[in-house]
N, C-alpha and C. Protein backbone atom coordinates (compact mmCIF):
# COMPACT_ATOMS: atom_id res chain seq x y z
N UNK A 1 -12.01 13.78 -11.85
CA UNK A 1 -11.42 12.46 -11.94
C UNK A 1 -10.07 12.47 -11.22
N UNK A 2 -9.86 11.34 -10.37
CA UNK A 2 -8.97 11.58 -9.66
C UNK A 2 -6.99 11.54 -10.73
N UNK A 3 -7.37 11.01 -11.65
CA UNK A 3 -6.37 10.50 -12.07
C UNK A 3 -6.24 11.63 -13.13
N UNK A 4 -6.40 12.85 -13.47
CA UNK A 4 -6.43 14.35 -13.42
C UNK A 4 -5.52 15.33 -12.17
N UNK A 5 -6.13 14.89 -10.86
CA UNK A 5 -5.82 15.50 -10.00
C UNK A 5 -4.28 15.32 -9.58
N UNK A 6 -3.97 13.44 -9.98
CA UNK A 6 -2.41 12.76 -9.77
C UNK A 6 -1.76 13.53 -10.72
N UNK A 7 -1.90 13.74 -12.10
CA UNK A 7 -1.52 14.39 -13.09
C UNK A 7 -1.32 15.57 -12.84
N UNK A 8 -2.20 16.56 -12.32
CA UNK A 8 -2.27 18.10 -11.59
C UNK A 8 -0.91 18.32 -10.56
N UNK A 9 -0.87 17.42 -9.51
CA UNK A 9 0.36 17.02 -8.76
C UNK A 9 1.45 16.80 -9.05
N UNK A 10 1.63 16.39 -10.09
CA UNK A 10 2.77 15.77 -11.09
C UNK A 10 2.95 14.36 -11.09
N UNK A 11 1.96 13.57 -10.35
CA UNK A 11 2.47 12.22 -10.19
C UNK A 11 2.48 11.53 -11.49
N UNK A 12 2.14 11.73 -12.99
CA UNK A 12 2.82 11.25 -14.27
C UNK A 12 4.28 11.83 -14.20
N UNK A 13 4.77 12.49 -13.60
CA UNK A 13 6.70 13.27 -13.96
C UNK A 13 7.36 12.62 -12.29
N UNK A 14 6.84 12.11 -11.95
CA UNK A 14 7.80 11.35 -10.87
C UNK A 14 8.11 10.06 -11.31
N UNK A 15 9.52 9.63 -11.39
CA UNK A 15 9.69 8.39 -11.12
C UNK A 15 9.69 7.22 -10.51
N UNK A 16 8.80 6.32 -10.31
CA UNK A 16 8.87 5.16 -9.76
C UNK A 16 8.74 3.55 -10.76
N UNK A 17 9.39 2.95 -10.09
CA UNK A 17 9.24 1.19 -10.43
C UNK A 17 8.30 0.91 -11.47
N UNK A 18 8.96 0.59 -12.26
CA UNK A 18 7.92 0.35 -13.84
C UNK A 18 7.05 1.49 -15.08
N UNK A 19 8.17 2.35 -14.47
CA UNK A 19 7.53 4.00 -15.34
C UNK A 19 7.27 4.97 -13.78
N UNK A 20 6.11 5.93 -13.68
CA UNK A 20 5.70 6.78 -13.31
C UNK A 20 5.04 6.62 -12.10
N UNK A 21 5.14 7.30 -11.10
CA UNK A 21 3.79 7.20 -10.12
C UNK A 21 2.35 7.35 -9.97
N UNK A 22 2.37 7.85 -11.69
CA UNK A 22 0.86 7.24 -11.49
C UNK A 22 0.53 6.23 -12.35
N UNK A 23 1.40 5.51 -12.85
CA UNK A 23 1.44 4.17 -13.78
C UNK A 23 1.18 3.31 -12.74
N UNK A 24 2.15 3.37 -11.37
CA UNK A 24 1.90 2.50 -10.54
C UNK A 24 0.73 2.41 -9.53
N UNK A 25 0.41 3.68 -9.21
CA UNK A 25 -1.08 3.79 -8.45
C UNK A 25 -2.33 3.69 -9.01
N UNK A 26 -2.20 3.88 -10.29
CA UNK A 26 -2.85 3.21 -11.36
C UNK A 26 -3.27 1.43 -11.46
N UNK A 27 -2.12 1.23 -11.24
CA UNK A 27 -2.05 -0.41 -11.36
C UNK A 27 -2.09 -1.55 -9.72
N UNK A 28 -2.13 -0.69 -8.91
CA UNK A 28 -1.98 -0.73 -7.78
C UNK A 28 -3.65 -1.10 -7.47
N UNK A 29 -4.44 0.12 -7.74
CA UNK A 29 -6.07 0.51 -7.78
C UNK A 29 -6.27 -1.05 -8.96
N UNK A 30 -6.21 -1.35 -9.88
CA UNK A 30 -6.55 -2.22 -10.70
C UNK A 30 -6.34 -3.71 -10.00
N UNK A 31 -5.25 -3.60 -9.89
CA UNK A 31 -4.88 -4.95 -9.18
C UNK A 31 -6.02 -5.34 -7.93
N UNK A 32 -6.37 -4.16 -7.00
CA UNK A 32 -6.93 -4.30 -5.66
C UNK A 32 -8.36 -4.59 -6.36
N UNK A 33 -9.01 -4.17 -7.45
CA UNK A 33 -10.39 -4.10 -7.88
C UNK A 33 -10.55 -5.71 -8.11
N UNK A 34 -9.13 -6.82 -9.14
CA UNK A 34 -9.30 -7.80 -9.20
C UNK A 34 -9.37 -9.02 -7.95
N UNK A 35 -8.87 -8.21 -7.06
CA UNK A 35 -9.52 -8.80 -5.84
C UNK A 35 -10.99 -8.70 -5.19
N UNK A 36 -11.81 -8.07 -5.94
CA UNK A 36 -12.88 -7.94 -5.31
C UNK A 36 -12.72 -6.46 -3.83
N UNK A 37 -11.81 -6.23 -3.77
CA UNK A 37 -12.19 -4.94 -3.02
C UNK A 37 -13.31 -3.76 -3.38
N UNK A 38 -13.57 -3.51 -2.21
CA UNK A 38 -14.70 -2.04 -2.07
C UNK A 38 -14.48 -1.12 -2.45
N UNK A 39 -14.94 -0.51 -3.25
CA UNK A 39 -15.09 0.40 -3.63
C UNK A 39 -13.40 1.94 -2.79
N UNK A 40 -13.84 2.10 -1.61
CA UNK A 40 -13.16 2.82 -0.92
C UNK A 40 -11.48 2.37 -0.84
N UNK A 41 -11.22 0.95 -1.10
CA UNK A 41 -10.03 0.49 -0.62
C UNK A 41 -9.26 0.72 -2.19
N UNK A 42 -9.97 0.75 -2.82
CA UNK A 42 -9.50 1.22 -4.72
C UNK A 42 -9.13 2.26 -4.41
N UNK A 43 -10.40 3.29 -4.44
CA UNK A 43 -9.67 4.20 -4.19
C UNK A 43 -8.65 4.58 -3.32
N UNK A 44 -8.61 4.45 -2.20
CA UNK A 44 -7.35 4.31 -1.48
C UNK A 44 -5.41 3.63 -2.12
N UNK A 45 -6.04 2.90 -2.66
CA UNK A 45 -5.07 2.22 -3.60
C UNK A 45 -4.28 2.91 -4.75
N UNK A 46 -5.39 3.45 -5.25
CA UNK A 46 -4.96 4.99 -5.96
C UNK A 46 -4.59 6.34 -5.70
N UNK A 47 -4.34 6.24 -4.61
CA UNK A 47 -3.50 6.93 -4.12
C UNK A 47 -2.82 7.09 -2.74
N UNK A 48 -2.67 5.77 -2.64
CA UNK A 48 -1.76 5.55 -1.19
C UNK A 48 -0.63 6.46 -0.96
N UNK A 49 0.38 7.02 -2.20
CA UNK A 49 1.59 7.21 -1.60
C UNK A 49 1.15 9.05 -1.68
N UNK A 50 -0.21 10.00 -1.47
CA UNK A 50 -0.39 10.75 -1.39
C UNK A 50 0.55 12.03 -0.61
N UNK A 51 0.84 10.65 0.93
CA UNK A 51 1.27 12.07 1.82
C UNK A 51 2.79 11.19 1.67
N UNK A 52 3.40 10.69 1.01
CA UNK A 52 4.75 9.85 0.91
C UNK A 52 4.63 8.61 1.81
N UNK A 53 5.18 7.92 1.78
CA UNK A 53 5.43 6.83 2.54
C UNK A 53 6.58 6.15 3.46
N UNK A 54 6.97 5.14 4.55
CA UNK A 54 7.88 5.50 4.80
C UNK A 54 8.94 4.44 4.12
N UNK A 55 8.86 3.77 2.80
CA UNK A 55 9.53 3.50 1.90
C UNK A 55 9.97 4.56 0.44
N UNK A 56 8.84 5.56 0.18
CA UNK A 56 8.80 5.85 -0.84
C UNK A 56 8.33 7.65 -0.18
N UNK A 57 9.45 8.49 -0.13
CA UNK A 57 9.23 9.79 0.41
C UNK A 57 8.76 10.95 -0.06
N UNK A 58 8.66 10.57 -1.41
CA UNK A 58 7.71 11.59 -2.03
C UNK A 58 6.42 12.14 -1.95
N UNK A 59 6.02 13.25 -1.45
CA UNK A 59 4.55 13.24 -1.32
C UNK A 59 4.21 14.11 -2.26
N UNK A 60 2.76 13.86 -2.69
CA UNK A 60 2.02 14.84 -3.43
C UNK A 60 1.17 15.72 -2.92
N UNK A 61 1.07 15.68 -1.54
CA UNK A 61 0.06 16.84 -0.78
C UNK A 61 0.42 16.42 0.65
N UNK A 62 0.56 17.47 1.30
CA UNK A 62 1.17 17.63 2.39
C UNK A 62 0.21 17.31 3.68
N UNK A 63 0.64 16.64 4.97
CA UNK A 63 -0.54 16.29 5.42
C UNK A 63 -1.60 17.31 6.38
N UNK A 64 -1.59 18.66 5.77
CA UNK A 64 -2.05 19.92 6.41
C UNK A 64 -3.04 19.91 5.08
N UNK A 65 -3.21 19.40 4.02
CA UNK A 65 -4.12 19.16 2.73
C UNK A 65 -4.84 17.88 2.88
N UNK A 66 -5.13 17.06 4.10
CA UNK A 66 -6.05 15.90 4.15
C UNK A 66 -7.44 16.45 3.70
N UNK A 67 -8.02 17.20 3.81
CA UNK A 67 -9.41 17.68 3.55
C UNK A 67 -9.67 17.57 2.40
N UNK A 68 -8.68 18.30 1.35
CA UNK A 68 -8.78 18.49 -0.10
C UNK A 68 -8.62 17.05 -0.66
N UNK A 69 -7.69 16.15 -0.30
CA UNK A 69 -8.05 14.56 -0.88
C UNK A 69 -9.38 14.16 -0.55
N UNK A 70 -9.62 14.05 0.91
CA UNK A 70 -10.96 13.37 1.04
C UNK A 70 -12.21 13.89 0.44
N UNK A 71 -12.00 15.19 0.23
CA UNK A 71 -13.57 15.67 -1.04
C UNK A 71 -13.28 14.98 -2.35
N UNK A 72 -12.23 14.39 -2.72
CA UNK A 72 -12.03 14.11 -3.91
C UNK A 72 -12.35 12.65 -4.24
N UNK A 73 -11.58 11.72 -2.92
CA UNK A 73 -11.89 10.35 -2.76
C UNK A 73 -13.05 10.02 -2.31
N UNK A 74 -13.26 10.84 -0.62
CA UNK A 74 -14.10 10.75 0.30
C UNK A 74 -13.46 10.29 1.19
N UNK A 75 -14.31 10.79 2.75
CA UNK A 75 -13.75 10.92 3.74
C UNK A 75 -13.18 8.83 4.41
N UNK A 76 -13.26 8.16 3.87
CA UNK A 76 -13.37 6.04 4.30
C UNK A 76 -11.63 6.51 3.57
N UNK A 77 -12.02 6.84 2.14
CA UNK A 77 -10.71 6.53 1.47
C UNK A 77 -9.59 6.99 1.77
N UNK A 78 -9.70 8.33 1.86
CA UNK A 78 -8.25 9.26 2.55
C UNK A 78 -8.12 8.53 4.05
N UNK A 79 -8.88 7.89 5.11
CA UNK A 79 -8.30 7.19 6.27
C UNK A 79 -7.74 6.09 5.76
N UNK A 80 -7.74 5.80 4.56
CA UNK A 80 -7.29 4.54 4.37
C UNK A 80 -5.74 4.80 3.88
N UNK A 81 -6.16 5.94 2.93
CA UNK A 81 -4.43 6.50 2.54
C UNK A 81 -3.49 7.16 3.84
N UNK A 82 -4.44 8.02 4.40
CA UNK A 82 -3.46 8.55 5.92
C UNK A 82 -3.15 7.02 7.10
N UNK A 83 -4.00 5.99 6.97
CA UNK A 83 -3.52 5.24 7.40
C UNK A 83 -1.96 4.40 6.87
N UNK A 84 -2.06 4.25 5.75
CA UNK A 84 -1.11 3.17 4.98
C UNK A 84 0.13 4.65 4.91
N UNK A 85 0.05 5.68 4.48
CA UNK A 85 0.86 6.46 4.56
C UNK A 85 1.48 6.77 6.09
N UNK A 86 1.31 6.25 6.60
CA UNK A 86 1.30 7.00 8.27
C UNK A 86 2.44 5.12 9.13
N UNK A 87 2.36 4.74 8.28
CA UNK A 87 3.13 3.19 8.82
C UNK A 87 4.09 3.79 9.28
N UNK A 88 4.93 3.38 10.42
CA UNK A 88 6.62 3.59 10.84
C UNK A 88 6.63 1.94 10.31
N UNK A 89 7.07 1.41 9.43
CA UNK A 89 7.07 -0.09 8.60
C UNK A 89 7.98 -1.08 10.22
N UNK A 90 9.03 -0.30 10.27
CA UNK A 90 10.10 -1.38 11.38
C UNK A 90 9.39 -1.34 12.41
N UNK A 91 8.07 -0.34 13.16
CA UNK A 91 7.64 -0.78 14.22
C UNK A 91 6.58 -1.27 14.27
N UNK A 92 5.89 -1.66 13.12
CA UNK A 92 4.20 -2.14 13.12
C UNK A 92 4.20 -3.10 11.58
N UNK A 93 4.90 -3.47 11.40
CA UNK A 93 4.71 -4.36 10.22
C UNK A 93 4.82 -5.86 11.09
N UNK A 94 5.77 -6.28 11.51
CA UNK A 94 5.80 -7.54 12.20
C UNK A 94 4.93 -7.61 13.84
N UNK A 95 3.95 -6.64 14.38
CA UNK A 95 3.29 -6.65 14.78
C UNK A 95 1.47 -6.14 14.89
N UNK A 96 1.46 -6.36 13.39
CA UNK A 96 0.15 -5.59 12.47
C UNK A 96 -0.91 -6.76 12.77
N UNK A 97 -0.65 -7.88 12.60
CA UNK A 97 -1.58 -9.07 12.95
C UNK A 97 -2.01 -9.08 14.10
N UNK A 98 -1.44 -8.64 15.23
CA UNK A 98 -1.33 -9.02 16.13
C UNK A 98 -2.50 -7.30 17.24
N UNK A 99 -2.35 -6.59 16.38
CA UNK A 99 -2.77 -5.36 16.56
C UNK A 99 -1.99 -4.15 16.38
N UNK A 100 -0.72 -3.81 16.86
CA UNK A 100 -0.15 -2.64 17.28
C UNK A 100 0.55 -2.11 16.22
N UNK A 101 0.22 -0.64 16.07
CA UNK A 101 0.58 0.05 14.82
C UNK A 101 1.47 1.36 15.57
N UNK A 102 2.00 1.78 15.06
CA UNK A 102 2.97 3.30 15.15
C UNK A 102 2.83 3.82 14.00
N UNK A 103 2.43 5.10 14.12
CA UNK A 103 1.93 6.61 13.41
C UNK A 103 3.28 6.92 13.51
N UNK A 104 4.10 7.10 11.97
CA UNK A 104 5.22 7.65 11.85
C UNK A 104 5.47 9.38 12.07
N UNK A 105 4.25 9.75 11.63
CA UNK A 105 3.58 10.98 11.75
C UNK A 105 3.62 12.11 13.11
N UNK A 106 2.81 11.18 14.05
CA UNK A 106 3.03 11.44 15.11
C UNK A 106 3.53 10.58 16.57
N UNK A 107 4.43 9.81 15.71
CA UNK A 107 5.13 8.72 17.18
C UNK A 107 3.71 7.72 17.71
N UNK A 108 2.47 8.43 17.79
CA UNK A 108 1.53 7.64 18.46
C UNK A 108 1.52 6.02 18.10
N UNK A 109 1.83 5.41 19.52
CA UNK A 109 1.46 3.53 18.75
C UNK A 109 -0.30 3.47 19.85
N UNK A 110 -0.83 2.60 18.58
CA UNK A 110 -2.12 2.14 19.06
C UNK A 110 -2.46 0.75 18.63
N UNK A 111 -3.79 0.54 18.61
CA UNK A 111 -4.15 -0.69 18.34
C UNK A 111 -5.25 -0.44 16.89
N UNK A 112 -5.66 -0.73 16.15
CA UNK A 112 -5.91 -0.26 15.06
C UNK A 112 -7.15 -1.41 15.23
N UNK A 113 -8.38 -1.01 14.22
CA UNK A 113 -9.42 -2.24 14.18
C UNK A 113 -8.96 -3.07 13.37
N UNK A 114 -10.06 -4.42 13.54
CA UNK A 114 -9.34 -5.07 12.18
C UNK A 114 -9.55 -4.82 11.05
N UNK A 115 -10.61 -4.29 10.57
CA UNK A 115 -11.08 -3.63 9.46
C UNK A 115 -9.74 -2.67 8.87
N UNK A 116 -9.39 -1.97 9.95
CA UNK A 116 -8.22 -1.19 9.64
C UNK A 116 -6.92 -2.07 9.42
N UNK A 117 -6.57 -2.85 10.06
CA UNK A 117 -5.23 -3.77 9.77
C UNK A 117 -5.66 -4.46 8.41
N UNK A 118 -6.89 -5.04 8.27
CA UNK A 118 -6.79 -5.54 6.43
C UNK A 118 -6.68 -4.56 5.54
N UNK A 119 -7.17 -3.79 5.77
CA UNK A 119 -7.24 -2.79 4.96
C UNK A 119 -6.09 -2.82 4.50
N UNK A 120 -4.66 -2.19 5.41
CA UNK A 120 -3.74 -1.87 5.47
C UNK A 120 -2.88 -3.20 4.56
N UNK A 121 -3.32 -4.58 5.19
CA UNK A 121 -2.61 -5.69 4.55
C UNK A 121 -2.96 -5.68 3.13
N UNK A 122 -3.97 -5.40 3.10
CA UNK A 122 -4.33 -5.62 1.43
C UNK A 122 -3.52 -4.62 0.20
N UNK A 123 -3.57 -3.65 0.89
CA UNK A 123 -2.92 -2.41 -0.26
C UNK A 123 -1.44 -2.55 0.41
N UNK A 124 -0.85 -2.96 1.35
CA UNK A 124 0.49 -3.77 1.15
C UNK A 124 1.05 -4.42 0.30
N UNK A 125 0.14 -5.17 0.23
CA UNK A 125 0.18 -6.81 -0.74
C UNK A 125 0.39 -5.94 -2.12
N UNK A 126 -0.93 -5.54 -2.34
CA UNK A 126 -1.16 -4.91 -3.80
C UNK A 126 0.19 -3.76 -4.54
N UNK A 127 0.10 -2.77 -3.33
CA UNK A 127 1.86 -1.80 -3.73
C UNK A 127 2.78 -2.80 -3.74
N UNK A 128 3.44 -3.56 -2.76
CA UNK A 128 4.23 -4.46 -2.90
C UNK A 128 4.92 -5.82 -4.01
N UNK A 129 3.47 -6.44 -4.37
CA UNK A 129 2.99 -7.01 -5.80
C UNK A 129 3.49 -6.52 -7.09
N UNK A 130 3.02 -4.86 -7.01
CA UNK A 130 2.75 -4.78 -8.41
C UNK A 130 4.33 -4.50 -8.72
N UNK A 131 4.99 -3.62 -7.46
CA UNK A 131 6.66 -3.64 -7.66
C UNK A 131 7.38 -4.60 -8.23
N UNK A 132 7.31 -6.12 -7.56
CA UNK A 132 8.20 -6.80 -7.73
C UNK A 132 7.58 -7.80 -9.15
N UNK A 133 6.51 -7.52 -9.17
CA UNK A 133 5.93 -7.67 -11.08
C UNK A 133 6.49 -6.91 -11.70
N UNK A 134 6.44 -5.88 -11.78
CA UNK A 134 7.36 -4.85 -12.74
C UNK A 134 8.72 -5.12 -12.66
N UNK A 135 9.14 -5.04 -11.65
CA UNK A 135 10.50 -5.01 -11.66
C UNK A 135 11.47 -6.22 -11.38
N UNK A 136 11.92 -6.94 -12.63
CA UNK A 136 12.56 -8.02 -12.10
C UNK A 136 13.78 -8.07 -10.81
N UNK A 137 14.41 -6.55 -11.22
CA UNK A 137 16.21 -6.41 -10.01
C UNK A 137 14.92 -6.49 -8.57
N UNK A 138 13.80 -5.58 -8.36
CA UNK A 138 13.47 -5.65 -7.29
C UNK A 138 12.75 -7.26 -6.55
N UNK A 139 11.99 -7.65 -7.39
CA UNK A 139 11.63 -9.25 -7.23
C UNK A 139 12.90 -10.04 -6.64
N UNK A 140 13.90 -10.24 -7.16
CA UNK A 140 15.04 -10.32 -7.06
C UNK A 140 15.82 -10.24 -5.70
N UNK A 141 16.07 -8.90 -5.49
CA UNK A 141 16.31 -8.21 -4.11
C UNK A 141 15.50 -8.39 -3.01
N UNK A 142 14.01 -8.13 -3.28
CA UNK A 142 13.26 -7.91 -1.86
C UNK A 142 11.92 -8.90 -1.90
N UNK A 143 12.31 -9.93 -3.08
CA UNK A 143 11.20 -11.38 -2.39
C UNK A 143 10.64 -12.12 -1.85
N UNK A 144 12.13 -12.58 -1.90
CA UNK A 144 11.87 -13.45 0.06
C UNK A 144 11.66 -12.73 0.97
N UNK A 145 12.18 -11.26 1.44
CA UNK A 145 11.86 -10.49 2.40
C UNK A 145 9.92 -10.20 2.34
N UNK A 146 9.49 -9.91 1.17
CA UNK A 146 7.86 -9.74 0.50
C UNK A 146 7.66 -11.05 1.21
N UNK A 147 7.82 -12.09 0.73
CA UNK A 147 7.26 -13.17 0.99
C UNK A 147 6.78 -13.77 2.73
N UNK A 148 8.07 -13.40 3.44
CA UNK A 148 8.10 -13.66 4.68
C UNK A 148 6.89 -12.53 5.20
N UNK A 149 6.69 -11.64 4.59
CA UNK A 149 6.04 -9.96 5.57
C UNK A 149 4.50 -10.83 5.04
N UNK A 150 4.63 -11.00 4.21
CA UNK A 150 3.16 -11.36 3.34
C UNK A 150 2.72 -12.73 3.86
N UNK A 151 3.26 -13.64 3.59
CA UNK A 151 3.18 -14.65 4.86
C UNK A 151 2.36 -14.50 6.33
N UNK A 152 3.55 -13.38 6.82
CA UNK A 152 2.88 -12.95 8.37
C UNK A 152 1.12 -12.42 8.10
N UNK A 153 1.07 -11.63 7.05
CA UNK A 153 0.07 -10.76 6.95
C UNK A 153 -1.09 -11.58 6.48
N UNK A 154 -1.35 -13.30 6.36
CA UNK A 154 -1.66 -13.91 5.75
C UNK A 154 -3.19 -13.95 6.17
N UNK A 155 -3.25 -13.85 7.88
CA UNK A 155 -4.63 -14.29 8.31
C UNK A 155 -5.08 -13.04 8.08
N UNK A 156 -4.66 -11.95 7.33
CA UNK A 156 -5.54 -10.32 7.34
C UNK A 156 -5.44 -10.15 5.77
N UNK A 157 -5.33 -11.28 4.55
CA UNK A 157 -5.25 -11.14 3.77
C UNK A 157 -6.48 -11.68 2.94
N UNK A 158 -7.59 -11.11 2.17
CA UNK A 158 -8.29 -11.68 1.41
C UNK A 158 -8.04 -13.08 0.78
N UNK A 159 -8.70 -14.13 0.28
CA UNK A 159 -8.12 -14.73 -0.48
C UNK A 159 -7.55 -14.98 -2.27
N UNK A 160 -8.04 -13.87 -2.86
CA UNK A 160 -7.57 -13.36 -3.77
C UNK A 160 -6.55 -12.92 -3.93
N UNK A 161 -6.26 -12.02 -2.60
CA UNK A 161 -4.69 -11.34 -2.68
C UNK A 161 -3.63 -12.14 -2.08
N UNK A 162 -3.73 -13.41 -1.48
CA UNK A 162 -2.96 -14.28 -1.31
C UNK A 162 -2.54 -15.17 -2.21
N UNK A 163 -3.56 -15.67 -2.73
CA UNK A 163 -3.48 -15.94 -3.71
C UNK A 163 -2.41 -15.81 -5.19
N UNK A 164 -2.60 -14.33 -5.37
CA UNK A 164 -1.54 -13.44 -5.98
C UNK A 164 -0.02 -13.29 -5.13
N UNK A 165 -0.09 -13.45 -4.04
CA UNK A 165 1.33 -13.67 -3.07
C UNK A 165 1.52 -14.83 -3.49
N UNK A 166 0.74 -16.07 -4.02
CA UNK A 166 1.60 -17.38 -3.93
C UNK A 166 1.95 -16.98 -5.67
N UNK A 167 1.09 -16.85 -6.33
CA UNK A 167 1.63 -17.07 -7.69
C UNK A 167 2.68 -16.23 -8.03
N UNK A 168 2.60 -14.79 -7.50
CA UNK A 168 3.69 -13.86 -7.91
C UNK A 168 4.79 -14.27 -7.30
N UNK A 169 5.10 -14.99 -5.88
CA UNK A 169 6.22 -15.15 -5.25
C UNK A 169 6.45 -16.48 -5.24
N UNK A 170 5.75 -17.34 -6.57
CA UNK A 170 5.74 -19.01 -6.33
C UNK A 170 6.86 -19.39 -6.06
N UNK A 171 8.46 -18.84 -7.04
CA UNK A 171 9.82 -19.00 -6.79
C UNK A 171 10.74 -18.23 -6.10
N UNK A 172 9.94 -17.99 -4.89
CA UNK A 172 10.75 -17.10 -3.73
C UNK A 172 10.98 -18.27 -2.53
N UNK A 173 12.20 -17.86 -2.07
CA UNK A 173 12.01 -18.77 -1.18
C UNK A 173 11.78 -18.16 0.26
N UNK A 174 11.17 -18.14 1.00
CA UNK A 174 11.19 -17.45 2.44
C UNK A 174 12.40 -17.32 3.63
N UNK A 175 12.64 -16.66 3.90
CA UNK A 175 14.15 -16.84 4.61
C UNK A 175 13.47 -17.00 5.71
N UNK A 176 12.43 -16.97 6.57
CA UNK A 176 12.09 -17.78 7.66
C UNK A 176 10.67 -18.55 8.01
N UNK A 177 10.57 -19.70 7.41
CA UNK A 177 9.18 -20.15 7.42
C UNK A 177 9.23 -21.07 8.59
């Protein structure tokens, strides 16, 4: 069970936004299921911040250990986590719709499918979401900024998980609409 293996890692003794890191990848995976996501993108969800992220630098397995996640998830889900883990955010977030991504990893910028850019938008939405639900100072702080990114990300967004962008961010205001 994977949520054994987060535990094995220590991700219950790390701190993040609303308790633990695996409270939140936990809730992260839940949230994405009430959208109707696949199977693979849950899992992915549950453990996005595997190899760290480039908001959140903690990793739980180093990215010379991709093999050992994907026997665990399977090989769809870990591309989905080495993808979302692998964002440079300032060079491919405001051009993710549009195609062009940068591998923080390895500098490489490409063009990603679209399958791959929703992907990516969706477990955005969902990590992003469940933060500024938990956390009122962060709702607060980085809303309108959420709102505007989520916005952009809108035509690669399910409609469930937009959905959840309007209600969670109903009293945000967008600093550039």
């Amino acid at each position: 069970m994977i949520v054994d293996y987060i535990r094995m890692l220590g991700g219950d003794r790390i701190e993040h936004p609303g308790g633990t890191l695996l409270a939140h990848l936990s809730r992260v995976e839940a949230l994405l299921e009430t959208w109707g996501a696949r199977p693979e993108l849950r899992s992915a969800g549950q453990c996005h911040a595997f190899y760290g992220t480039d908001g959140f630098a903690t990793a739980l397995l180093p990215l010379d250990r991709r093999a050992e996640l994907a026997g665990r998830i399977g090989v769809d889900a870990e591309r989905i986590v080495y993808f979302y883990a692998s964002c440079d955010r300032a060079a491919s977030h405001g051009t993710l719709v549009d195609g062009t991504f940068r591998d923080r990893f390895t500098g490489r910028t490409y063009r990603p499918t679209e399958a791959e850019r929703r992907d990516f938008a969706e477990l955005t939405a969902a990590n992003e979401l469940d933060i500024v639900k938990i956390d009122p100072q962060a709702h607060a702080r980085w809303g309108a900024a959420l709102l505007d990114l989520l916005t952009g990300f809108r035509p690669l967004l399910s409609p469930p998980a937009w959905a959840e962008c309007e209600r969670v961010l109903a009293n945000t205001k967008a600093s550039s609409r």
